[in-house]
N, C-alpha and C. Protein backbone atom coordinates (compact mmCIF):
# COMPACT_ATOMS: atom_id res chain seq x y z
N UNK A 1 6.15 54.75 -208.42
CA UNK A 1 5.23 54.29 -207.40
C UNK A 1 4.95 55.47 -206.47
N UNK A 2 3.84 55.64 -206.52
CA UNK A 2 3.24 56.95 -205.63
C UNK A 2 2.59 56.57 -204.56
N UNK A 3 2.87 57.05 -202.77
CA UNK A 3 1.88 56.53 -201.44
C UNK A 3 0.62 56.67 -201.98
N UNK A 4 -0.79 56.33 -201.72
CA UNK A 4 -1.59 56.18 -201.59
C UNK A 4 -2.32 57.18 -200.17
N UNK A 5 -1.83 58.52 -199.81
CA UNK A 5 -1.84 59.32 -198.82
C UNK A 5 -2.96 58.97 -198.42
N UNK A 6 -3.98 59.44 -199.14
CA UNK A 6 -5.22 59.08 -198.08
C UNK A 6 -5.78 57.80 -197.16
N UNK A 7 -5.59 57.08 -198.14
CA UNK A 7 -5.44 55.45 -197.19
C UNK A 7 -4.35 55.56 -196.04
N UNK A 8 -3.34 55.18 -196.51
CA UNK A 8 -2.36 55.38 -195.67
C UNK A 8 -2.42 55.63 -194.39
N UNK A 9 -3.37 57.13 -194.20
CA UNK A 9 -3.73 57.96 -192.96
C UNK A 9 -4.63 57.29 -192.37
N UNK A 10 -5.66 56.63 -193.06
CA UNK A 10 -6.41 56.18 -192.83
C UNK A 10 -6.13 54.89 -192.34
N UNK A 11 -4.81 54.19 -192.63
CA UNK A 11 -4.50 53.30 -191.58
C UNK A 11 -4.74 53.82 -190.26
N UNK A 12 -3.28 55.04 -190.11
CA UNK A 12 -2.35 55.39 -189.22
C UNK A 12 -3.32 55.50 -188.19
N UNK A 13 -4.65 56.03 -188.80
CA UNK A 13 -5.45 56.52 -187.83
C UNK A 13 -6.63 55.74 -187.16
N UNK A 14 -6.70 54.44 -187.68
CA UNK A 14 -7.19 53.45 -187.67
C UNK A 14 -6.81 52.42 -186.55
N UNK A 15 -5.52 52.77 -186.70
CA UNK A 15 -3.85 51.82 -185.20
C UNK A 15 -3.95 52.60 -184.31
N UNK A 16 -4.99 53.91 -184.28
CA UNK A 16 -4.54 55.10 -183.42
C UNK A 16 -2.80 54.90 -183.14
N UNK A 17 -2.05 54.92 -184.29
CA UNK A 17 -1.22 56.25 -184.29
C UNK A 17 -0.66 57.25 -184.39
N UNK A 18 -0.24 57.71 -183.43
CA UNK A 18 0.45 59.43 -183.94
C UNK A 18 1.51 59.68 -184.86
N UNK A 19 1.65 60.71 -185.27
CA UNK A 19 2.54 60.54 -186.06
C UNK A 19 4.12 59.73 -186.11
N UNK A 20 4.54 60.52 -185.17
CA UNK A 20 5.59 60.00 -184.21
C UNK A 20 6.04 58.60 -184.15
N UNK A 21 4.72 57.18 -183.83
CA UNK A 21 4.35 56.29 -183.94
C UNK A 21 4.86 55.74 -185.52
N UNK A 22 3.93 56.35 -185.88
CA UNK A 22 3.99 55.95 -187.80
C UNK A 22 5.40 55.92 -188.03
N UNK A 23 6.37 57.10 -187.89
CA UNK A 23 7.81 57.44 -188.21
C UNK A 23 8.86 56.08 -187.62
N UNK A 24 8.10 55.90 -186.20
CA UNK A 24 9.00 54.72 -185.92
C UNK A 24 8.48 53.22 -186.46
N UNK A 25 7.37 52.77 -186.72
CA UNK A 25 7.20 51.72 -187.54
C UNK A 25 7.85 52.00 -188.46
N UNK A 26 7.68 52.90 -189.61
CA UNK A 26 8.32 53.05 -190.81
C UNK A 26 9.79 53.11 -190.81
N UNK A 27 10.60 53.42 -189.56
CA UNK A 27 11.81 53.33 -189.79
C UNK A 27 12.47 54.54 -190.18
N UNK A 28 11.89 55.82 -190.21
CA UNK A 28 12.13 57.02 -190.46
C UNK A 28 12.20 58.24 -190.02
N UNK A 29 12.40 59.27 -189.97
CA UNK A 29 12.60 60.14 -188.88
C UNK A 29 10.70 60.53 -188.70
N UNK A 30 10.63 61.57 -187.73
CA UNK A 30 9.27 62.06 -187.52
C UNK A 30 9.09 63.52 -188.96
N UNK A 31 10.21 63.97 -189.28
CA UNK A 31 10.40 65.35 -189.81
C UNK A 31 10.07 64.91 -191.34
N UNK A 32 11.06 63.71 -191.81
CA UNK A 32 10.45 62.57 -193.07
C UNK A 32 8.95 62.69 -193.16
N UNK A 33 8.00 62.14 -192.48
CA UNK A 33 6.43 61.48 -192.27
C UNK A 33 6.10 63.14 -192.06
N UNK A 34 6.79 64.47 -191.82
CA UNK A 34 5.71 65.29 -191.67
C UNK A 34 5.57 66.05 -193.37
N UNK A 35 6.87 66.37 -193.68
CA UNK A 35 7.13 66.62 -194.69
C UNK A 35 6.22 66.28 -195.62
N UNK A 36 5.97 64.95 -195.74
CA UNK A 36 5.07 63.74 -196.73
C UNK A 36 3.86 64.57 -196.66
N UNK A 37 3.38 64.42 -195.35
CA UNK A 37 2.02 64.72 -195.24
C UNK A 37 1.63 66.15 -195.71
N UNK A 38 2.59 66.87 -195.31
CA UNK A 38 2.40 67.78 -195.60
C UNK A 38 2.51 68.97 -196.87
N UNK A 39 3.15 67.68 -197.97
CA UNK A 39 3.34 68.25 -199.08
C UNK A 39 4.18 68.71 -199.37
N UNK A 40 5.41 68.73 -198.51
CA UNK A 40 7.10 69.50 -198.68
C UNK A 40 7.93 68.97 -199.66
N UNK A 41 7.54 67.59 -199.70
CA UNK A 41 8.41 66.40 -200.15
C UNK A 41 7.68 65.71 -200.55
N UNK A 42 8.32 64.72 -201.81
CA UNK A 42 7.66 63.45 -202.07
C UNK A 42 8.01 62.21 -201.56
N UNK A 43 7.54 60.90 -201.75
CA UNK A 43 7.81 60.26 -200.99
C UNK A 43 9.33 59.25 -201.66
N UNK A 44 10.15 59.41 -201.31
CA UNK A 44 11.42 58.62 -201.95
C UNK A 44 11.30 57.53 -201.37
N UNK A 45 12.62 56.17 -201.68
CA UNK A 45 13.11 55.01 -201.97
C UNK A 45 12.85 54.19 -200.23
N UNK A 46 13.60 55.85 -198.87
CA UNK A 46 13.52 55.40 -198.14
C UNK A 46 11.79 55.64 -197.38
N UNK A 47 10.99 56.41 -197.62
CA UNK A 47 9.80 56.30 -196.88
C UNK A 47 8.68 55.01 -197.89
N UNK A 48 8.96 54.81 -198.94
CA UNK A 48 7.92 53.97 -199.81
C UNK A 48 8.39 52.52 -198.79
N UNK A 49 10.15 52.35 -198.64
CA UNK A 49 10.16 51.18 -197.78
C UNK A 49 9.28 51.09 -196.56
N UNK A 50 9.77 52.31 -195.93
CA UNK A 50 9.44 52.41 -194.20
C UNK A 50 7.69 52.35 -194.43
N UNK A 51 6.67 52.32 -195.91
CA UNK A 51 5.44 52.50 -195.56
C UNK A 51 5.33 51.25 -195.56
N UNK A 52 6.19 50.07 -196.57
CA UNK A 52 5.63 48.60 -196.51
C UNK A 52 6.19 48.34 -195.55
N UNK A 53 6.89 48.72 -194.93
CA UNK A 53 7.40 47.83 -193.37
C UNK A 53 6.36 48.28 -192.50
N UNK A 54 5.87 49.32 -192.04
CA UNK A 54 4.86 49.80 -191.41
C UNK A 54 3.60 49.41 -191.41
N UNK A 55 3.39 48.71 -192.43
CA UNK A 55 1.80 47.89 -193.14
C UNK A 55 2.24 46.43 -193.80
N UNK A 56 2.90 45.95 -193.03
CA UNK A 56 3.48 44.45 -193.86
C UNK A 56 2.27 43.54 -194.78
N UNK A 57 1.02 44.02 -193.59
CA UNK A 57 -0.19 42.96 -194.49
C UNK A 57 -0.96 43.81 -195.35
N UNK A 58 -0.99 44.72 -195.58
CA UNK A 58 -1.31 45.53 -196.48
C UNK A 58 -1.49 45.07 -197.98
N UNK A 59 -2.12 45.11 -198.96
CA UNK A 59 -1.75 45.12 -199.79
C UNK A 59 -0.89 46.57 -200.81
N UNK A 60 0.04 46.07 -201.69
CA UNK A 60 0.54 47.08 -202.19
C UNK A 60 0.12 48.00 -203.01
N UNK A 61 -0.68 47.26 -203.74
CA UNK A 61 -2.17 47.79 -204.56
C UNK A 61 -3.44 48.83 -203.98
N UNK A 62 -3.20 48.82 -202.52
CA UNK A 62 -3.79 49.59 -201.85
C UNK A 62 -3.16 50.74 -201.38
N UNK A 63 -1.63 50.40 -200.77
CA UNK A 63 -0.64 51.43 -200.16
C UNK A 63 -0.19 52.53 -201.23
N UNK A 64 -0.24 52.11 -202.47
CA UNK A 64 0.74 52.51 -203.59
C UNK A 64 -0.21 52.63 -204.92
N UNK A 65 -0.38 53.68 -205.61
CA UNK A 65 -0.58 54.23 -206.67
C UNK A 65 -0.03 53.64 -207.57
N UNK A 66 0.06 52.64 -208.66
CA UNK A 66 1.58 51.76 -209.44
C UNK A 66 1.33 52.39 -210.84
């Protein structure tokens, strides 16, 4: 299961929030969510959670690449 990055942002940025913001909905550090974005890292077990907790009404089909 792969984020769906561009959407995603396109929430974040949608809630106007900052990153910072995003990291604490998701439940994850800020350094996690920069990493992501920024291509350092992929997204593991704990940020794929922290994105459906962060977007509960979301669909997953949208958040997630399957």
């Amino acid at each position: 299961m792969r984020p769906n990055k561009e959407y995603i942002l396109e929430l974040v940025n949608k809630n106007n929030w900052s990153q910072n913001k995003f990291a604490k909905k998701a439940g994850v550090s800020n350094a996690t969510i920069s990493r992501w974005i920024n291509g350092k890292r992929g997204a593991g077990p704990e940020l794929i959670a922290g994105i459906i907790r962060a977007f509960p009404n979301e669909s997953i089909n949208k958040l997630f690449f399957l």
